[in-house]
Each structure stands twice: as structure tokens, then as C-alpha cells.
N, C-alpha and C. Protein backbone atom coordinates (compact mmCIF):
# COMPACT_ATOMS: atom_id res chain seq x y z
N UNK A 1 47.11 88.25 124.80
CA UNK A 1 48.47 87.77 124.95
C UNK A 1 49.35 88.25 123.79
N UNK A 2 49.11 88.34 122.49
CA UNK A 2 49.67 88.66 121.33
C UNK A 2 49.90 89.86 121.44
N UNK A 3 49.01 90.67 121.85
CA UNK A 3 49.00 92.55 121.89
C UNK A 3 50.37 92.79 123.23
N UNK A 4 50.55 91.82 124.44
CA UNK A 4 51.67 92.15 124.95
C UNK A 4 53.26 91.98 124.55
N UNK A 5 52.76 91.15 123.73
CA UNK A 5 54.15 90.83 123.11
C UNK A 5 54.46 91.96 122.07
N UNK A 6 53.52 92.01 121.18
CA UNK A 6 53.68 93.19 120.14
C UNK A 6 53.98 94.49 121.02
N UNK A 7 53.90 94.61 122.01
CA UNK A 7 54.07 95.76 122.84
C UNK A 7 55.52 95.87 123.55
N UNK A 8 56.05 94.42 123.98
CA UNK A 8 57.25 93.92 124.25
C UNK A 8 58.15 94.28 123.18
N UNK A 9 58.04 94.15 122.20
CA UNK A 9 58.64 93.47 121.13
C UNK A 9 58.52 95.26 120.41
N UNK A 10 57.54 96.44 120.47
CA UNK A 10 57.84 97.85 120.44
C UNK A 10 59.01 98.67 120.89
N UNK A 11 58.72 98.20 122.57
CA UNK A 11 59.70 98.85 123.40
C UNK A 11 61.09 98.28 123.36
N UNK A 12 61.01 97.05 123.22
CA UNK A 12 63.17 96.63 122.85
C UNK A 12 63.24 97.60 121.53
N UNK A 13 62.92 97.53 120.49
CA UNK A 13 63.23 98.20 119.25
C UNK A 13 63.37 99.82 119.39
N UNK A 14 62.29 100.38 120.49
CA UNK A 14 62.55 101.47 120.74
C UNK A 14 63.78 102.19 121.34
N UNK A 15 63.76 100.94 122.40
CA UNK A 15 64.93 101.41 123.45
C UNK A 15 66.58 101.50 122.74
N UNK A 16 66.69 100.10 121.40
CA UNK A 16 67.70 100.42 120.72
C UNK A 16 67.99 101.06 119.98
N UNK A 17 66.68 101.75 119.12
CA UNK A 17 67.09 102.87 118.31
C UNK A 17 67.67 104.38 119.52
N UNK A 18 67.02 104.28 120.47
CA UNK A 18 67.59 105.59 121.68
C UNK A 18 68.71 105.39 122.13
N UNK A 19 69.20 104.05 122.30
CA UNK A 19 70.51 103.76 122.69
C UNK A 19 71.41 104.13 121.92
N UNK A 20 71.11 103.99 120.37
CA UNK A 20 72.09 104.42 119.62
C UNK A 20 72.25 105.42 119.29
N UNK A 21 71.11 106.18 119.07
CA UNK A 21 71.50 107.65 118.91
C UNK A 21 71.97 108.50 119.99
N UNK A 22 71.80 108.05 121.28
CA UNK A 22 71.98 108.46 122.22
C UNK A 22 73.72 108.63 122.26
N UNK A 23 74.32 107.51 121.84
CA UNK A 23 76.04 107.44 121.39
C UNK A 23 76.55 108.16 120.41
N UNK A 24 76.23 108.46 120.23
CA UNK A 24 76.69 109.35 118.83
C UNK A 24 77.63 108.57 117.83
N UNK A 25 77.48 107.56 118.19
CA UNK A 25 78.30 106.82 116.98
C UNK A 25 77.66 105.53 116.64
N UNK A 26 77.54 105.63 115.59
CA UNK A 26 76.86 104.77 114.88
C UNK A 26 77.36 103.86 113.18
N UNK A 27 78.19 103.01 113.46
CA UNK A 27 78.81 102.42 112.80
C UNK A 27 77.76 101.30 112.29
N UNK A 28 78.50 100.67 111.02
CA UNK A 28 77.25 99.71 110.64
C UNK A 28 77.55 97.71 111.73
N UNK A 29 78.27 98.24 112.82
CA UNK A 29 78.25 97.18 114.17
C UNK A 29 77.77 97.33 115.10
N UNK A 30 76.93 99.07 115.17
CA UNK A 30 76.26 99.36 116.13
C UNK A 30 74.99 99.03 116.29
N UNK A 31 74.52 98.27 117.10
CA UNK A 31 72.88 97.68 117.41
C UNK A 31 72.04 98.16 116.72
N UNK A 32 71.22 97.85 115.99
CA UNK A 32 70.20 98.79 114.94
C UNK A 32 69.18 98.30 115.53
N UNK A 33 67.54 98.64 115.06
CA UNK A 33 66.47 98.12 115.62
C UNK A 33 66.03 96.99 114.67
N UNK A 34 65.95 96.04 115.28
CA UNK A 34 65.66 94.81 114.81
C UNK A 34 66.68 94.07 114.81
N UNK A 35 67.68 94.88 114.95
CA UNK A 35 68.96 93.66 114.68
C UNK A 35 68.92 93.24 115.77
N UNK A 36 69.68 91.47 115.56
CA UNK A 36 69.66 90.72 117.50
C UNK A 36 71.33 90.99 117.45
N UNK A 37 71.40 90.68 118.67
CA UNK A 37 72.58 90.21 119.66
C UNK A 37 73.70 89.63 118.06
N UNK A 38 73.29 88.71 117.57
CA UNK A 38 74.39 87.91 116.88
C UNK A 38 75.28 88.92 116.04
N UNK A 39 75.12 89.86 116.02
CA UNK A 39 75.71 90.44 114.94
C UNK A 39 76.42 91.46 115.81
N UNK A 40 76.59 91.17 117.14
CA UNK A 40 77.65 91.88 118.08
C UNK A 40 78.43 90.72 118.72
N UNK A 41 78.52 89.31 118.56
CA UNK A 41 78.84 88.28 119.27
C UNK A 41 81.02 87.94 119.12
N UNK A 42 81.10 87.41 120.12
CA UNK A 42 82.06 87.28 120.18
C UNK A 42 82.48 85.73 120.03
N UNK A 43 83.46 85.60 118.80
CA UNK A 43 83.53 84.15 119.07
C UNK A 43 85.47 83.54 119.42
N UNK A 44 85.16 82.43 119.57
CA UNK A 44 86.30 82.01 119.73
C UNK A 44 87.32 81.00 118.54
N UNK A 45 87.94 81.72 117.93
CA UNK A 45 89.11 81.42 116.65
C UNK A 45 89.97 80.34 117.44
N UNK A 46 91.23 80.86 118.02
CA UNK A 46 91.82 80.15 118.39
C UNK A 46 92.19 79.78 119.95
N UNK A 47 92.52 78.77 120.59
CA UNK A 47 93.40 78.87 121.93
C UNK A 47 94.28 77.60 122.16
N UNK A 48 95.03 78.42 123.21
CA UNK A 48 96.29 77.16 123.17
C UNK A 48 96.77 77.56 124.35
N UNK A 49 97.70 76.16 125.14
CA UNK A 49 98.27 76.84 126.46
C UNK A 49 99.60 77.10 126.02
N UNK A 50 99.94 76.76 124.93
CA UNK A 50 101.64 77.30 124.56
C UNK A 50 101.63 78.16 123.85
N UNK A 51 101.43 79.18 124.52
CA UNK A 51 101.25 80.79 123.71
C UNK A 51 102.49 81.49 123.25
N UNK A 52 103.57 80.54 124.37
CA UNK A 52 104.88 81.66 123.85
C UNK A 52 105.91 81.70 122.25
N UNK A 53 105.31 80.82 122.00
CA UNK A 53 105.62 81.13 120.49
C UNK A 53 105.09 81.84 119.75
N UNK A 54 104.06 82.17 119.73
CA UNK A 54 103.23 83.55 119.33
C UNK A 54 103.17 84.26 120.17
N UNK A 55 102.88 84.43 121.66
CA UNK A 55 102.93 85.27 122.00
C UNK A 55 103.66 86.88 121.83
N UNK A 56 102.67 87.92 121.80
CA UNK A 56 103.32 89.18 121.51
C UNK A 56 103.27 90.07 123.13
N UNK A 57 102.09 89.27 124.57
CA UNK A 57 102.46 90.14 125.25
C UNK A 57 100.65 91.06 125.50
N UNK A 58 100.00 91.10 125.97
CA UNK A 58 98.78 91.88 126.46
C UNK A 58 97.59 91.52 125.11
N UNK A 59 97.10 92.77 124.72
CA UNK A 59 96.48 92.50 123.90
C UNK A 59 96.69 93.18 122.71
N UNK A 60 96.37 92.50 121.83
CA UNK A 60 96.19 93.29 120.07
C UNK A 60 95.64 92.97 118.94
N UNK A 61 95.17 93.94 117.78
CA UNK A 61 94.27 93.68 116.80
C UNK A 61 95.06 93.03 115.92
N UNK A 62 94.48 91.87 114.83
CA UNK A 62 94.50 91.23 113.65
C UNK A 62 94.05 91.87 112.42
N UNK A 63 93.95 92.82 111.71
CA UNK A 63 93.45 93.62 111.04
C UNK A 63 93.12 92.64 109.30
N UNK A 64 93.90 91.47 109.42
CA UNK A 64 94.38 90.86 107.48
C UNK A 64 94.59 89.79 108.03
N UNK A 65 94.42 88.75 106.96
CA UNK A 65 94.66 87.23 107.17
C UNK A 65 96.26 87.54 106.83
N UNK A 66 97.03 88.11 106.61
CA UNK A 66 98.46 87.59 106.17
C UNK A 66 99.44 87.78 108.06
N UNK A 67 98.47 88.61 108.28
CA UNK A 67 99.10 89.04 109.81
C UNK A 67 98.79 88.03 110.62
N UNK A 68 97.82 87.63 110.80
CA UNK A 68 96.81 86.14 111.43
C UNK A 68 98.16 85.04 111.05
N UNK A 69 98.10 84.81 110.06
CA UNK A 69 98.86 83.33 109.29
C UNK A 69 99.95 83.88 109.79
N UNK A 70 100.69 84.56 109.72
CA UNK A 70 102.47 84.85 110.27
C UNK A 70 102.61 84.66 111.64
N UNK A 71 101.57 85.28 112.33
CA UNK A 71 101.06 85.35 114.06
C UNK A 71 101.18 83.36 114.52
N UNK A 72 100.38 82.69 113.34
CA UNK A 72 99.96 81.23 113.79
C UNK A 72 100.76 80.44 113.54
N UNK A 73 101.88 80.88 112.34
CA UNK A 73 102.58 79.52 111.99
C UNK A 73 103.47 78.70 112.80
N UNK A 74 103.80 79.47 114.02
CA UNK A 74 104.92 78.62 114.76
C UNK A 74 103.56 77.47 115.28
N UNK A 75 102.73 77.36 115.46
CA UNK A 75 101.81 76.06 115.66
C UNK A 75 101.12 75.70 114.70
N UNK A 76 101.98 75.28 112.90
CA UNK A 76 101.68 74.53 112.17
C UNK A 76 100.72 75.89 111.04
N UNK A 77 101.36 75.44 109.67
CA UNK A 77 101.02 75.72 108.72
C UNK A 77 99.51 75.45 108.14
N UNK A 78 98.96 74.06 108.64
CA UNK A 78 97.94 73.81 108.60
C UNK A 78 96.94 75.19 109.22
N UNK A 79 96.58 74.44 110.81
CA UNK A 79 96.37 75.61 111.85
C UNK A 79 96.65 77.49 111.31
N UNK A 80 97.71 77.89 110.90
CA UNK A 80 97.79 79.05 110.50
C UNK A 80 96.80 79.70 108.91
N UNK A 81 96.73 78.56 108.28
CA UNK A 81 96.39 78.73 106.61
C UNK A 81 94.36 78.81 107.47
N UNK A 82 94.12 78.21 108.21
CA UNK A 82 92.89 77.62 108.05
C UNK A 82 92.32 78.81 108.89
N UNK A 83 92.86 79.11 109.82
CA UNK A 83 92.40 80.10 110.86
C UNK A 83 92.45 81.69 110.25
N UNK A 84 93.14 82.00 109.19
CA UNK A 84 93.28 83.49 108.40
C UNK A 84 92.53 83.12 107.15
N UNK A 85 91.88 81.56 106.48
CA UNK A 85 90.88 81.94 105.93
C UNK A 85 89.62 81.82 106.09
N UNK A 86 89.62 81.28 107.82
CA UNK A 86 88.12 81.59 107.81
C UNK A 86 87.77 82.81 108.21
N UNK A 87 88.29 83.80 108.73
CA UNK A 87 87.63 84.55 109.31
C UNK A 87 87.32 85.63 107.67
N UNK A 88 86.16 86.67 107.77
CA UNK A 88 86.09 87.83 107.16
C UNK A 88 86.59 88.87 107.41
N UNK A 89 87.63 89.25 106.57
CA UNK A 89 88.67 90.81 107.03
C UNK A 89 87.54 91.95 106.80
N UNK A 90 86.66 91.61 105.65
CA UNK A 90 86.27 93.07 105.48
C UNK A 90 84.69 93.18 106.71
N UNK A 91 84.42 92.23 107.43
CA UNK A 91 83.53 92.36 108.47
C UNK A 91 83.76 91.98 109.97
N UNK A 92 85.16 91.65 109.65
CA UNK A 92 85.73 91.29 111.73
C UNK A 92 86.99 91.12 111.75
N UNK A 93 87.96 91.12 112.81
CA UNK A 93 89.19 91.44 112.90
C UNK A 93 89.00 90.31 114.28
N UNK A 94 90.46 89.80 114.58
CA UNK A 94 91.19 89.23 115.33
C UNK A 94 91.54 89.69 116.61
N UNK A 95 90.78 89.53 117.56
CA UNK A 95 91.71 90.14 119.12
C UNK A 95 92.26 89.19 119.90
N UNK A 96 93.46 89.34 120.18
CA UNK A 96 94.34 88.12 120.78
C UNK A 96 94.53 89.04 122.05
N UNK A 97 94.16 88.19 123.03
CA UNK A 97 94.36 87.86 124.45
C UNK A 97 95.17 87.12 125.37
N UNK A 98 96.41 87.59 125.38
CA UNK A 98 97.40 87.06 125.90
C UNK A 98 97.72 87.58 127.66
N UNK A 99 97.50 87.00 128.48
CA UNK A 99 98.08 87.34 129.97
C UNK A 99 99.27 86.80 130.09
N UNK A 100 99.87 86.23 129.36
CA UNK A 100 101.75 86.10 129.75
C UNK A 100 101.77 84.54 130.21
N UNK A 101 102.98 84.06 131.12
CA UNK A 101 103.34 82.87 131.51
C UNK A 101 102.50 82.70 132.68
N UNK A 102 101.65 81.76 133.30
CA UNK A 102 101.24 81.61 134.32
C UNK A 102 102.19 80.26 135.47
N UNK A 103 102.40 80.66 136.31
CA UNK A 103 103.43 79.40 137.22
C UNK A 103 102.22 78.12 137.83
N UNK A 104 100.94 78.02 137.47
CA UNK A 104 100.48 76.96 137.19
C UNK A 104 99.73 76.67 135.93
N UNK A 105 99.63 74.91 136.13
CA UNK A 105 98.86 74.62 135.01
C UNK A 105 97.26 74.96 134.74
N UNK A 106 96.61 74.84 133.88
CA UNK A 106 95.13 75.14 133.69
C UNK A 106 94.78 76.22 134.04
N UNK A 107 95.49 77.38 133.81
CA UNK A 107 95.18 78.74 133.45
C UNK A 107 94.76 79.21 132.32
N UNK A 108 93.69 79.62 131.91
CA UNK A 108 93.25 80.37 131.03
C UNK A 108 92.61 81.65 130.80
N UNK A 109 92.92 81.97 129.27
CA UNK A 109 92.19 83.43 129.25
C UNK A 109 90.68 82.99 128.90
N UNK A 110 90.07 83.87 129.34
CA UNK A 110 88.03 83.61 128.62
C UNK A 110 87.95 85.11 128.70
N UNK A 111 86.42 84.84 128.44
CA UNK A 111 85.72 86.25 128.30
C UNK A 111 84.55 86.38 129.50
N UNK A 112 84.54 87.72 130.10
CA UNK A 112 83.08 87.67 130.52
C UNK A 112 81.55 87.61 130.20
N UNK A 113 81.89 88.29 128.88
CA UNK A 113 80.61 87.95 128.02
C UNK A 113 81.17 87.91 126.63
N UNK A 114 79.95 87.01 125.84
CA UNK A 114 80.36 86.86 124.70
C UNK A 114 79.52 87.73 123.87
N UNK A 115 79.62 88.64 124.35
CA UNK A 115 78.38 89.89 123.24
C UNK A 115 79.49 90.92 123.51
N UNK A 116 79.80 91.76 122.27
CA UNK A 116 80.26 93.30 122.67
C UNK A 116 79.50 94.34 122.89
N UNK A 117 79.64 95.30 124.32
CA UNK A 117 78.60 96.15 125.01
C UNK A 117 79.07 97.20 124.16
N UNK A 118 78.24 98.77 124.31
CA UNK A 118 78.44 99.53 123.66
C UNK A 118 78.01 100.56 124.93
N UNK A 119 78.96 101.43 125.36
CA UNK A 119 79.19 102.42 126.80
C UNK A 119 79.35 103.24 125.97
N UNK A 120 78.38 104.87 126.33
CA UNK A 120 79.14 105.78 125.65
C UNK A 120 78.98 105.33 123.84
N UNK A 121 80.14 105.98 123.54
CA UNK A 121 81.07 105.70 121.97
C UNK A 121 81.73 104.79 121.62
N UNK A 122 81.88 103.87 122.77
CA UNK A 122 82.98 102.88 122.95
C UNK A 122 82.22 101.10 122.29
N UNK A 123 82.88 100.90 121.87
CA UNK A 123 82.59 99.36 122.05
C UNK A 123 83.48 98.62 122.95
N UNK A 124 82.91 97.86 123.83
CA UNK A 124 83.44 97.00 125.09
C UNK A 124 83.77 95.36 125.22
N UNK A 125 84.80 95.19 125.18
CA UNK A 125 84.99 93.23 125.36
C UNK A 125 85.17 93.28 126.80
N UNK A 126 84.32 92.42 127.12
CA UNK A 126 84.69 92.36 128.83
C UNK A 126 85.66 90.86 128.61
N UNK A 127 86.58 91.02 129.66
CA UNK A 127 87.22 89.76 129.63
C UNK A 127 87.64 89.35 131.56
N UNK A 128 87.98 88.09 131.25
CA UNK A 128 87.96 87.59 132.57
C UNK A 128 89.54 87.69 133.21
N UNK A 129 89.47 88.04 134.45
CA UNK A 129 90.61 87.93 134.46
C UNK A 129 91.23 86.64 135.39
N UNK A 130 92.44 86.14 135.01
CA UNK A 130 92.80 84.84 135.33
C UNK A 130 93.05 84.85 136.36
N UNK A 131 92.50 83.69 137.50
CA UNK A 131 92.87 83.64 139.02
C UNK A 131 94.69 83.49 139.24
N UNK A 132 94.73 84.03 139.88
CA UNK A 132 96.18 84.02 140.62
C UNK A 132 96.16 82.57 142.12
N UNK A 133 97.47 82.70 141.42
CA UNK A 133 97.69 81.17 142.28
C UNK A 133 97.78 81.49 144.13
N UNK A 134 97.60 80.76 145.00
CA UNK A 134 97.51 81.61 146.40
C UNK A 134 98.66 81.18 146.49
N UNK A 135 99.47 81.81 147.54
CA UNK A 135 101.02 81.37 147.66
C UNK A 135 101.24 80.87 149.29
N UNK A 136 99.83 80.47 149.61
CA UNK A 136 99.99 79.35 150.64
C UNK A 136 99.48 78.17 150.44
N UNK A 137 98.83 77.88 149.07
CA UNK A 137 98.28 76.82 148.61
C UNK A 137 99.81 75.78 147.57
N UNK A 138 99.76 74.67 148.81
CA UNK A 138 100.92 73.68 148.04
C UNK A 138 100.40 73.46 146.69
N UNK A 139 100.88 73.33 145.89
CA UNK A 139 101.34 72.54 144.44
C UNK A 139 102.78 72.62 143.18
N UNK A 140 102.38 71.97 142.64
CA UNK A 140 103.38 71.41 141.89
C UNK A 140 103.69 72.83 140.45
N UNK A 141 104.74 73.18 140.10
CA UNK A 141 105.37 73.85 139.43
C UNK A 141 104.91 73.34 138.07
N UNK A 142 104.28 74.42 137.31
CA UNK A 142 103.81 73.64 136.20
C UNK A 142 103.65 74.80 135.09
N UNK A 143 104.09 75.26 134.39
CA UNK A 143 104.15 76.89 133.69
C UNK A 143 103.82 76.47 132.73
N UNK A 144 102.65 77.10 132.05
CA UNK A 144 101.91 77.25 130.95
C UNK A 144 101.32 78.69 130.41
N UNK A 145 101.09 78.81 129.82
CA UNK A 145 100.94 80.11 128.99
C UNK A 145 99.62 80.20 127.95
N UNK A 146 98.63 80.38 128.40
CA UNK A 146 97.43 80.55 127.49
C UNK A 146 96.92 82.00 126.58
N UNK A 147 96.81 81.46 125.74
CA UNK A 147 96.26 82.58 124.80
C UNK A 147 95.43 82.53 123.83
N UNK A 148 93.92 83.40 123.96
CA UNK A 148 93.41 83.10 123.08
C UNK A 148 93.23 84.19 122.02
N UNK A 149 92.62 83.74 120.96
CA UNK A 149 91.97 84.48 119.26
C UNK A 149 90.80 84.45 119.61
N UNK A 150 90.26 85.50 119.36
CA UNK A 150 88.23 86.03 119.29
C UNK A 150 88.15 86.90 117.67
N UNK A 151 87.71 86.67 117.27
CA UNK A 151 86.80 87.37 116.15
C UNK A 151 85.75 88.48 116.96
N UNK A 152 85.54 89.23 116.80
CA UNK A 152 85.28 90.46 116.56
C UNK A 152 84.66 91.32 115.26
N UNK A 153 83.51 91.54 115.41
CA UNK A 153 82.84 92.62 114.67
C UNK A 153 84.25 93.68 114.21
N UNK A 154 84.24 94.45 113.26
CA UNK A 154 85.55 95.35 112.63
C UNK A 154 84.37 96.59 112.60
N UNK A 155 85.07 97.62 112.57
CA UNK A 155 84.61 99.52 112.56
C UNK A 155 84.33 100.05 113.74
N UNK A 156 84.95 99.50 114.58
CA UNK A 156 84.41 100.73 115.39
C UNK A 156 85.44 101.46 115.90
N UNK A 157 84.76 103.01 116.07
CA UNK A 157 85.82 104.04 116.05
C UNK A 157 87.12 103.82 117.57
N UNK A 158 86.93 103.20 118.97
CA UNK A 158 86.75 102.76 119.93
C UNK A 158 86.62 101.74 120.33
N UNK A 159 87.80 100.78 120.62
CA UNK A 159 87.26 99.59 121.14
C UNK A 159 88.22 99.65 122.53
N UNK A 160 87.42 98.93 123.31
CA UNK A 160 87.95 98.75 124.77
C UNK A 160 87.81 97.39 125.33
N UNK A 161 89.06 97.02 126.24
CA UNK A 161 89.06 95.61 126.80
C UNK A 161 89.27 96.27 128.32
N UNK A 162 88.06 95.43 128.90
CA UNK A 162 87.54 95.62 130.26
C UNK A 162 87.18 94.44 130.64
N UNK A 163 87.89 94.31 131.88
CA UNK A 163 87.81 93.02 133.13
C UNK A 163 86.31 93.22 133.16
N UNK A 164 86.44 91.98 133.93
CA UNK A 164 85.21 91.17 134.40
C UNK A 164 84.35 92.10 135.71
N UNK A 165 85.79 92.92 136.46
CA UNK A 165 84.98 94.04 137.18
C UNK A 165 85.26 95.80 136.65
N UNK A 166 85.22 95.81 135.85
CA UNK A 166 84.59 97.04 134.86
C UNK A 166 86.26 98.05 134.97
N UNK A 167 87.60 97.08 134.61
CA UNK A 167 88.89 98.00 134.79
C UNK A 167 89.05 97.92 133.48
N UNK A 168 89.55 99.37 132.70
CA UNK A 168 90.31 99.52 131.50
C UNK A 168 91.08 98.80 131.45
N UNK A 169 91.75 97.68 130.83
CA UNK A 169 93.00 96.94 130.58
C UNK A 169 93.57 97.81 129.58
N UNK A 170 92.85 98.14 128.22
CA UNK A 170 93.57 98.38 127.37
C UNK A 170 92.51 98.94 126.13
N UNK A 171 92.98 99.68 125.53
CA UNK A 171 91.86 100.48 124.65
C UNK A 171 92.73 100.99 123.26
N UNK A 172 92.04 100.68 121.74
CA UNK A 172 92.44 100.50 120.52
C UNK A 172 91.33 101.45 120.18
């Protein structure tokens, strides 16, 4: 039983050192052998359904906490100071996910996965995209605006935001 695992536990390490060289790019965020999953993970900083005070509109990078804190303060100085010093500038950056005004309530942005894939050269955020309201389904008028903050791994030459069914949205 031990010898299959040690054998298991060969071939993942193998397959990621081939994966990576196989990309030709190899940044120190790119999967190494031995490294797990966590050190490609995606987390979640901030969200809110009243985005339009920050809101800038699709998507974009956070590169510095001074850009973060200017981005946050229209929802409190607190909230802005706390959210640009936790994150690490010199090991992850800020991607804000904004889809605009939605004409109902409890719309939100998410992600499809919370790991970043690596296609190619590219590093990949899959994200979800928000259901659209049916326009034969009665309800009540209710406009809200969600937007969220993810932290993000920082260096890579390539980053890409891709729906939940494999469409370019937008690429940095």
C-alpha cells in the first residue's frame, strides 16, 4: 500500500515539473514540484453590493496598497486602511471584479474556481458569470451593483480572466 502511494505521489511531481516546462514560463507563481495548490489560490479581500462608488467598470489590477486605500475609501477609512494593509504587494496584487449595475437584487460576482490555472503561458482566473434576469419572470425593481476584491499571486508575465465557459473577458 505505501509503495502505491510513493508511486502516486512520483507521478503528480512528475507531471508538474512537465507541465511547467512544457510553458515556457516559469515565474516563481508557477507550480513547482512539490509545491501544493495553496500557493496558486485565490482569495477573497473584499465585496459589497454598492460598488458604484468605487466602481471603475470591468476588470483591473491593484498593483500598491496606496491604490487599494484610494479605490476603498468611499466605504470608510477604516475598511480602506485595513484591506491595503493586509494584503502583500511584493507577493500578490488586487483583482477587482466589477460587472456594472444589475436591475435585480442578489446579484453577485464569484469565481469559478478558486485556484489560478496555468494554459499555455498564461495564468487563468476563471470567473462566474452573473445570471441575467429573465424578462418574463415578474419581480420587483431592485438595482444593486456588486463587486468584488481577490488577491492574487503577483508575476506573471500573462494574466487572463475567463468565464465559467472558457470566454476571454479580459487579459492583463
Amino acid at each position: 500500500m505505501i509503495m502505491w502511494k510513493q508511486i502516486a505521489v512520483g507521478v503528480a511531481l512528475l507531471t508538474g515539473v512537465v507541465s511547467c516546462a512544457s510553458s515556457g514560463h516559469m515565474s516563481e507563481n508557477s507550480p513547482k514540484a512539490g509545491q501544493s495548490a495553496n500557493g496558486l489560490r485565490i482569495e477573497t479581500l473584499y465585496q459589497t453590493a454598492q460598488c458604484e462608488d468605487i466602481s471603475r467598470g470591468g476588470f483591473f489590477l491593484v498593483n500598491d496598497p496606496y491604490t487599494l486605500e484610494a479605490l476603498l475609501l468611499p466605504h470608510g477609512e477604516r475598511v480602506a486602511s485595513q484591506a491595503a494593509g493586509s494584503v502583500d504587494f511584493s507577493r500578490r496584487q488586487v483583482l477587482v471584479v466589477d460587472f456594472g449595475p444589475s436591475p435585480s437584487g442578489g446579484v453577485t460576482s464569484g469565481l469559478a474556481s478558486d485556484v489560478i490555472e496555468m494554459q499555455n503561458s498564461a495564468a487563468v482566473v476563471r470567473v462566474k458569470l452573473p445570471a441575467r434576469v429573465r424578462a418574463d419572470k415578474r419581480q420587483t425593481q431592485d438595482v444593486s451593483h456588486s463587486c468584488t476584491l481577490y488577491t492574487i499571486p503577483a508575476g506573471y508575465k500573462q494574466l487572463q480572466i475567463r468565464s465559467q465557459y472558457d470566454d476571454l473577458l479580459t487579459e492583463f
